[in-house]
PDB file of N, CA and C in Angstrom:
ATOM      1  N   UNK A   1       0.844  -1.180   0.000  1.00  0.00           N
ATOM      2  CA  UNK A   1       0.000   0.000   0.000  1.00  0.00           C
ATOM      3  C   UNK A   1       0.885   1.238   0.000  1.00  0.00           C
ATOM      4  N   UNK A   2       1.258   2.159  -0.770  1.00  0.00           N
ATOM      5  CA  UNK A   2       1.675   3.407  -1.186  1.00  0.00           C
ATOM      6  C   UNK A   2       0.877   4.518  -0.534  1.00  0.00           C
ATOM      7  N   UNK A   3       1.157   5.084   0.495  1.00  0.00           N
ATOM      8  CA  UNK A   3       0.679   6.230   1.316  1.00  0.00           C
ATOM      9  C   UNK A   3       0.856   7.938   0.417  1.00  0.00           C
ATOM     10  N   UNK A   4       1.371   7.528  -0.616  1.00  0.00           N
ATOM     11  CA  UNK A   4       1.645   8.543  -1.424  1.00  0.00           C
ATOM     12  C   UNK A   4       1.730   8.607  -3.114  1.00  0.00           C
ATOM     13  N   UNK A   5       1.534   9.670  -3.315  1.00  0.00           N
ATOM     14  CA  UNK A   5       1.512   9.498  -5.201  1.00  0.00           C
ATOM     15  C   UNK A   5       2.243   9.531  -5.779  1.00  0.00           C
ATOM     16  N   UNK A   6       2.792   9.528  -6.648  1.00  0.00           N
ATOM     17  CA  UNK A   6       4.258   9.718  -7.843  1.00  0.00           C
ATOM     18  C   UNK A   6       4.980  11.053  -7.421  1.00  0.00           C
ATOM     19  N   UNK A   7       3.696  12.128  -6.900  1.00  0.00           N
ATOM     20  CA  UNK A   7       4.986  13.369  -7.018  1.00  0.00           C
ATOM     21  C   UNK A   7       4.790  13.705  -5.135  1.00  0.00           C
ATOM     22  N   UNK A   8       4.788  12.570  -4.580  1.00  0.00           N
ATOM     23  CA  UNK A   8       4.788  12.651  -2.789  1.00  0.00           C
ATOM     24  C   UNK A   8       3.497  13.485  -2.160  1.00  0.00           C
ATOM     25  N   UNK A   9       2.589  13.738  -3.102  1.00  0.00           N
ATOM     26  CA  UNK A   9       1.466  14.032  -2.259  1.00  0.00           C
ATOM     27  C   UNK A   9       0.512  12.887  -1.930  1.00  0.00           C
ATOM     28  N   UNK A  10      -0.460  12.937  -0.739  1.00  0.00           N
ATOM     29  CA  UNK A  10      -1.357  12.031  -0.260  1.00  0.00           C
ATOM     30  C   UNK A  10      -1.843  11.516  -1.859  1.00  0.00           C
ATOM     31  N   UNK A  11      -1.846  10.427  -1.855  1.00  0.00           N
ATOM     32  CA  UNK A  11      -2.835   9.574  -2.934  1.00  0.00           C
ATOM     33  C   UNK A  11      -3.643   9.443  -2.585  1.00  0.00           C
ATOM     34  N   UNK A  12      -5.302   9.397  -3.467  1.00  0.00           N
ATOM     35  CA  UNK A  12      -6.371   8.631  -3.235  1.00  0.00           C
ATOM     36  C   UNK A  12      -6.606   7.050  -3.501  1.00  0.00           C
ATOM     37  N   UNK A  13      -7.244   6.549  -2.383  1.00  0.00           N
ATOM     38  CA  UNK A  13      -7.437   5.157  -2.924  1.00  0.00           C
ATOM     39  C   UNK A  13      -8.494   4.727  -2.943  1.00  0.00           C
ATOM     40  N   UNK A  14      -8.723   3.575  -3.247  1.00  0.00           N
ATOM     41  CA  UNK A  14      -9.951   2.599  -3.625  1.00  0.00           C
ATOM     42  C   UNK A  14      -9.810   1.589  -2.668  1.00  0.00           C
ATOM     43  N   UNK A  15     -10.627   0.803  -1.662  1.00  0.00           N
ATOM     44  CA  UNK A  15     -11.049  -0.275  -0.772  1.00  0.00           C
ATOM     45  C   UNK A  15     -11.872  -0.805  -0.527  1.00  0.00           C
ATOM     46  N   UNK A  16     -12.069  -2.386  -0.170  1.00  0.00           N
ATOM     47  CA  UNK A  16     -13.066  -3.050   0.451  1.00  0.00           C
ATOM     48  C   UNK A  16     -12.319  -3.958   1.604  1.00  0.00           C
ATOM     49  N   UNK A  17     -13.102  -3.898   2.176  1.00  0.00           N
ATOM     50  CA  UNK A  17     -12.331  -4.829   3.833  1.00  0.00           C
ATOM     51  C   UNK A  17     -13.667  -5.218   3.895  1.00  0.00           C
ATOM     52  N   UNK A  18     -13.343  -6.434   4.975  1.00  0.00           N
ATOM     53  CA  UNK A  18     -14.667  -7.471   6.087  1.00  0.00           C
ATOM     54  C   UNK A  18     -14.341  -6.640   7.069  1.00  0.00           C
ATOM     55  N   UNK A  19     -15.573  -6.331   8.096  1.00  0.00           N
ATOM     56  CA  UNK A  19     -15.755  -5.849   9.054  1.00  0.00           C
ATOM     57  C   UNK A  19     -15.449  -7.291   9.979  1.00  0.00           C
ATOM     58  N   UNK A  20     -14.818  -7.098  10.971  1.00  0.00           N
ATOM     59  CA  UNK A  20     -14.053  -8.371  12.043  1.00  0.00           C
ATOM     60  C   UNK A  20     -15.292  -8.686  12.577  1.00  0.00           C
ATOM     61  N   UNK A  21     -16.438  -7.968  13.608  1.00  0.00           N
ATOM     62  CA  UNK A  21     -16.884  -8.376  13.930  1.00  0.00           C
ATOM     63  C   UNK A  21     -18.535  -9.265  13.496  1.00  0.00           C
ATOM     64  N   UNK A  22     -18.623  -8.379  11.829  1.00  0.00           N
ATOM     65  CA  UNK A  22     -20.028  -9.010  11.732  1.00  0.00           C
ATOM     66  C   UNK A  22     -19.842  -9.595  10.542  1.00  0.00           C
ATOM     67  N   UNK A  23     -18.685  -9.441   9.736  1.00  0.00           N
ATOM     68  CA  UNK A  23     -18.378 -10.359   8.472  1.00  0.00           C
ATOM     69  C   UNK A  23     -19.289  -9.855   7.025  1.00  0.00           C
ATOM     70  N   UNK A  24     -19.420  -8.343   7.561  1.00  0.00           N
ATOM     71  CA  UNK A  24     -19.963  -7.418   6.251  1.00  0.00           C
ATOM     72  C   UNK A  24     -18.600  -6.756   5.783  1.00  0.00           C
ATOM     73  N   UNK A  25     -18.912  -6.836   4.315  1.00  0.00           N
ATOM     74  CA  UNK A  25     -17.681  -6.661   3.356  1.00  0.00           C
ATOM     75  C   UNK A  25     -18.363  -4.563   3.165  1.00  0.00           C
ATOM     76  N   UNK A  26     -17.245  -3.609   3.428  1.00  0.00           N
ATOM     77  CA  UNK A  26     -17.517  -2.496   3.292  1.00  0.00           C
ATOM     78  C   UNK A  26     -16.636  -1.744   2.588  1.00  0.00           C
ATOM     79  N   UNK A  27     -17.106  -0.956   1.045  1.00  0.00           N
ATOM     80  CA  UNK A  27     -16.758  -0.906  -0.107  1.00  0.00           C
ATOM     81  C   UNK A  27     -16.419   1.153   0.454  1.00  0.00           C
ATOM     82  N   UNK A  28     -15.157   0.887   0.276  1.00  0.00           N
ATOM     83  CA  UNK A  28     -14.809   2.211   0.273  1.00  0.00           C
ATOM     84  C   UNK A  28     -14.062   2.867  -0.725  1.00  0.00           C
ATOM     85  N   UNK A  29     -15.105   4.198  -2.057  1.00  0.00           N
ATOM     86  CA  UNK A  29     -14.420   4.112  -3.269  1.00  0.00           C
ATOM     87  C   UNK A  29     -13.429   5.676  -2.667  1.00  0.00           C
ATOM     88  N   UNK A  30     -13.504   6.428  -2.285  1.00  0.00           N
ATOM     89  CA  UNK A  30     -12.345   7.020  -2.492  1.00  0.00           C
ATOM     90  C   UNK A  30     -11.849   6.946  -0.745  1.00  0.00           C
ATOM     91  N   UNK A  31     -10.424   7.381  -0.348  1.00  0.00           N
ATOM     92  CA  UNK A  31     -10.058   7.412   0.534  1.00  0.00           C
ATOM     93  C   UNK A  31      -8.388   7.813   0.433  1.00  0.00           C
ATOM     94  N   UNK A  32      -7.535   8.289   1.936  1.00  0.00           N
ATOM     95  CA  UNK A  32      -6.129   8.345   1.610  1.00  0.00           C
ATOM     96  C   UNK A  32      -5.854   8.060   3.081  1.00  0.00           C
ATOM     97  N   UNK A  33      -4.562   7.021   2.709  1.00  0.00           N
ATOM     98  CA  UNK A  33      -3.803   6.473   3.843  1.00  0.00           C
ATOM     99  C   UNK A  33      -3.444   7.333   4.866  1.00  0.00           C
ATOM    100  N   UNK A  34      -3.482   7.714   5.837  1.00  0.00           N
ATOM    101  CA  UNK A  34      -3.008   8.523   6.463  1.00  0.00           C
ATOM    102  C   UNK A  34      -1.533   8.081   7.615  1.00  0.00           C
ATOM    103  N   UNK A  35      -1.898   6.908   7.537  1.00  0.00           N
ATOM    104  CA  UNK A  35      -0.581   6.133   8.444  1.00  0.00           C
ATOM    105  C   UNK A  35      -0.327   4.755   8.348  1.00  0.00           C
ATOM    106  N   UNK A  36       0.568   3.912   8.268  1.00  0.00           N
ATOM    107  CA  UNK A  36       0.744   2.448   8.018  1.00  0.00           C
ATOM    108  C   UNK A  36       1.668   2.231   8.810  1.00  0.00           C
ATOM    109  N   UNK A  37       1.049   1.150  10.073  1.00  0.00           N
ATOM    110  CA  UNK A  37       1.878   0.424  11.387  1.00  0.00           C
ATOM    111  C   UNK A  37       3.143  -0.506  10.736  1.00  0.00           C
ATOM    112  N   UNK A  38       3.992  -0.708   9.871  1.00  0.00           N
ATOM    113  CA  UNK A  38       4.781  -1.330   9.528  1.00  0.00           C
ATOM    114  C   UNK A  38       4.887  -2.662  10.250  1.00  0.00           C
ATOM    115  N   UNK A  39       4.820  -2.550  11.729  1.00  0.00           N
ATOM    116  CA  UNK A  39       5.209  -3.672  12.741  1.00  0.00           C
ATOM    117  C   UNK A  39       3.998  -4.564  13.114  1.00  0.00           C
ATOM    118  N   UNK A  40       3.229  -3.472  12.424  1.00  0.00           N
ATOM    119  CA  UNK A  40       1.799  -3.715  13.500  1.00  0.00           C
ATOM    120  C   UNK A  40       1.072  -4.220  12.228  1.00  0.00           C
ATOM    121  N   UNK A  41      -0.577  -4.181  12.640  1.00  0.00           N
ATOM    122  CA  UNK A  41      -1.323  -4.982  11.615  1.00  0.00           C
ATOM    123  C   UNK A  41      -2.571  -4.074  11.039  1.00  0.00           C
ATOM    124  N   UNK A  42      -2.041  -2.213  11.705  1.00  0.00           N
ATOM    125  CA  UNK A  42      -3.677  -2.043  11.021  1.00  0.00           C
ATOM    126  C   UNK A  42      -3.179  -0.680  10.111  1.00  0.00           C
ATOM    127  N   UNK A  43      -4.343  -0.711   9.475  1.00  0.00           N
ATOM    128  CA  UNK A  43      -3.823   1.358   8.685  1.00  0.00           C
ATOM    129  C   UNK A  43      -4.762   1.679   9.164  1.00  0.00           C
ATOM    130  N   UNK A  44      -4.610   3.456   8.816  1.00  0.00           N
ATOM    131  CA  UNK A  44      -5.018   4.383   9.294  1.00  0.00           C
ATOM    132  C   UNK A  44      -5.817   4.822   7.826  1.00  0.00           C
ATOM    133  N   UNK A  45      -6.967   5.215   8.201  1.00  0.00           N
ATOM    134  CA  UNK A  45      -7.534   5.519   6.638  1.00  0.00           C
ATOM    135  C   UNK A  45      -8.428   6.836   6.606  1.00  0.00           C
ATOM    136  N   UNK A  46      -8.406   7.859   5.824  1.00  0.00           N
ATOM    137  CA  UNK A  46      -9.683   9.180   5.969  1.00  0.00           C
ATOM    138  C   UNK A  46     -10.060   8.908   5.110  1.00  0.00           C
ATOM    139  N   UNK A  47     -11.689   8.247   5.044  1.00  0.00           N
ATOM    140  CA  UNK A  47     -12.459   8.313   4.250  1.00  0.00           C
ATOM    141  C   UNK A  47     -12.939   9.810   3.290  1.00  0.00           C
ATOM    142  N   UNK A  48     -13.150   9.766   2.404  1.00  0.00           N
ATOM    143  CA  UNK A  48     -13.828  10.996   1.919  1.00  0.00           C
ATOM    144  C   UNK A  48     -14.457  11.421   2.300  1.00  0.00           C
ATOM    145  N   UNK A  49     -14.444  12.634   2.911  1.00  0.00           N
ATOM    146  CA  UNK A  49     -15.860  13.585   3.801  1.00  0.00           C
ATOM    147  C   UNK A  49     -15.629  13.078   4.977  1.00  0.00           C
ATOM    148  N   UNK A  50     -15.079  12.336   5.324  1.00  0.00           N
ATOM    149  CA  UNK A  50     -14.508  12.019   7.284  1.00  0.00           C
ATOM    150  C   UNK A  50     -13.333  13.174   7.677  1.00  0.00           C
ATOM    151  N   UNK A  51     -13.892  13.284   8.957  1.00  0.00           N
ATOM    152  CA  UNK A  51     -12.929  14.045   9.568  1.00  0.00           C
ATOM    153  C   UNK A  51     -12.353  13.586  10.378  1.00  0.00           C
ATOM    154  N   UNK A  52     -12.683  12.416  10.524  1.00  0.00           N
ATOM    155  CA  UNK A  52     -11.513  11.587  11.320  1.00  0.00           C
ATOM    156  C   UNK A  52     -11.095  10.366  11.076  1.00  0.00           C
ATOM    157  N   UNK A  53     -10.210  10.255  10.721  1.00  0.00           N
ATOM    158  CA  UNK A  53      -9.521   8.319  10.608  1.00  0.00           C
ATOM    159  C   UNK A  53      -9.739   7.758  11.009  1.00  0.00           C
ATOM    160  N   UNK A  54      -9.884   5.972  10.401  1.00  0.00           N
ATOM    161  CA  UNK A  54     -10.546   4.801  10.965  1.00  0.00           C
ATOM    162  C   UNK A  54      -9.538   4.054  10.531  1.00  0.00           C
ATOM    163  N   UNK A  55      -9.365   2.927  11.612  1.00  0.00           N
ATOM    164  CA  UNK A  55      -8.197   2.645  12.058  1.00  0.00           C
ATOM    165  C   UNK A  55      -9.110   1.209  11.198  1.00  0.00           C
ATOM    166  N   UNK A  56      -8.040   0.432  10.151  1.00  0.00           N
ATOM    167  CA  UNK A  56      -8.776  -0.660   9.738  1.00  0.00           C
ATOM    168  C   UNK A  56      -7.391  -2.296   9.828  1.00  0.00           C
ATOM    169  N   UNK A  57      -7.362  -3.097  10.346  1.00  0.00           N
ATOM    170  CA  UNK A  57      -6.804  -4.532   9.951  1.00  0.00           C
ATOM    171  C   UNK A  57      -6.112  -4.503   8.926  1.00  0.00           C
ATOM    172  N   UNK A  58      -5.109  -4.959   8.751  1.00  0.00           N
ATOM    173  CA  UNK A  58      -4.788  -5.117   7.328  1.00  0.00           C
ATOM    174  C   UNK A  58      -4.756  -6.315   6.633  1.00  0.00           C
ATOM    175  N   UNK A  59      -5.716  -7.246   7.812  1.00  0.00           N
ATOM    176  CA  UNK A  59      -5.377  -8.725   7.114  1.00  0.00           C
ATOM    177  C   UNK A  59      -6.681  -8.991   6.878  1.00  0.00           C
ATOM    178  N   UNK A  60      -7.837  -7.862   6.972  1.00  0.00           N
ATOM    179  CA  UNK A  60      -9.236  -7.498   6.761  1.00  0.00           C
ATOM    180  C   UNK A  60      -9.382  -7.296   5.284  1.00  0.00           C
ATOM    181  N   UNK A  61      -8.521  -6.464   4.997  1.00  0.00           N
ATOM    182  CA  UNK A  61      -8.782  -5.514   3.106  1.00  0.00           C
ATOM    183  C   UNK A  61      -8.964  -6.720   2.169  1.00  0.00           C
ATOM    184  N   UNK A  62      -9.675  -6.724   1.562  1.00  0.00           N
ATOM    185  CA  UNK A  62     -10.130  -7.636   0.299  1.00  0.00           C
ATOM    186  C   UNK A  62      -9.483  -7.197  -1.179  1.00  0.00           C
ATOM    187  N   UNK A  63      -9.703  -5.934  -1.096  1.00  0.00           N
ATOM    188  CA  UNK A  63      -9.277  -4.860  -2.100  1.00  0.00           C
ATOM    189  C   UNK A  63      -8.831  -3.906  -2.259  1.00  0.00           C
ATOM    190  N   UNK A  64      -7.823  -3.497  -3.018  1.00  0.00           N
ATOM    191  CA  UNK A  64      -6.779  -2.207  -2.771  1.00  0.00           C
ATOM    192  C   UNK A  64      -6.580  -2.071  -4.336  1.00  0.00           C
ATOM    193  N   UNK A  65      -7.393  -0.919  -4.615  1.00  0.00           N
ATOM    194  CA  UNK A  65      -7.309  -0.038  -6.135  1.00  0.00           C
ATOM    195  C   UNK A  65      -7.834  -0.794  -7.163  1.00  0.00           C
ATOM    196  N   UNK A  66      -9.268  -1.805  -6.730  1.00  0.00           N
ATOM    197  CA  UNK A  66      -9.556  -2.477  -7.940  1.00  0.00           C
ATOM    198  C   UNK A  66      -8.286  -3.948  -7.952  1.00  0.00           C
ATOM    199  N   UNK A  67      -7.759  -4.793  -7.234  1.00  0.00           N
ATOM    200  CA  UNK A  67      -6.865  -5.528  -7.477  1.00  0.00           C
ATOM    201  C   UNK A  67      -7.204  -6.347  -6.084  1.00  0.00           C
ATOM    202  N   UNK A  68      -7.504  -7.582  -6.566  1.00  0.00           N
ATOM    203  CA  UNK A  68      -8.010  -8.628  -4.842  1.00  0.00           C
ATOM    204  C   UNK A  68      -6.464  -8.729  -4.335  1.00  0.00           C
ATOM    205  N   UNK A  69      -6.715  -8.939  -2.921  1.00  0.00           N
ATOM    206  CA  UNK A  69      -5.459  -8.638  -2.589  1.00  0.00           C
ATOM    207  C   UNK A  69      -5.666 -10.577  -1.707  1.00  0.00           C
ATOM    208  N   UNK A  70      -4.414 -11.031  -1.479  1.00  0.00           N
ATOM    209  CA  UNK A  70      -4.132 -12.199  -1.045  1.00  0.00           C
ATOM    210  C   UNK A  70      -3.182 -11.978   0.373  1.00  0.00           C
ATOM    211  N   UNK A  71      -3.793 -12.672   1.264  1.00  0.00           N
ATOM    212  CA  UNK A  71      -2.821 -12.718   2.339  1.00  0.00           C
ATOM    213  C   UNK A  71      -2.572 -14.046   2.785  1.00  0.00           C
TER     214      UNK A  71
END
């Protein structure tokens, strides 16, 4: 996951993750990384029109930019 664009500004992205606890798949079309735990297991994400970041799993995401992702 690239927290940034070709010329180092925030990128927008494209997502779908499972929600952990109820196993609903939630389709998020625009958004930008705002932080990635390297060590750890979750990102940090601002949805479009959120004013605050939601902290998501990373072994949750289904999809990242249109591309199924495999873990």
């Amino acid at each position: 996951m690239e927290a940034h664009g070709e010329n180092g500004s925030a990128g927008r992205h494209q997502l779908r993750y499972v929600k952990k606890g109820t196993g609903e798949i939630v389709d998020v079309p625009g958004c930008t990384i705002t932080s990635i735990h390297a060590k750890g297991s979750t990102v940090n994400i601002l949805v479009d029109g959120d004013t605050h970041p939601k902290t998501i799993r990373k072994c949750l995401v289904i999809e990242f930019n249109g591309m199924q992702v495999y873990i």
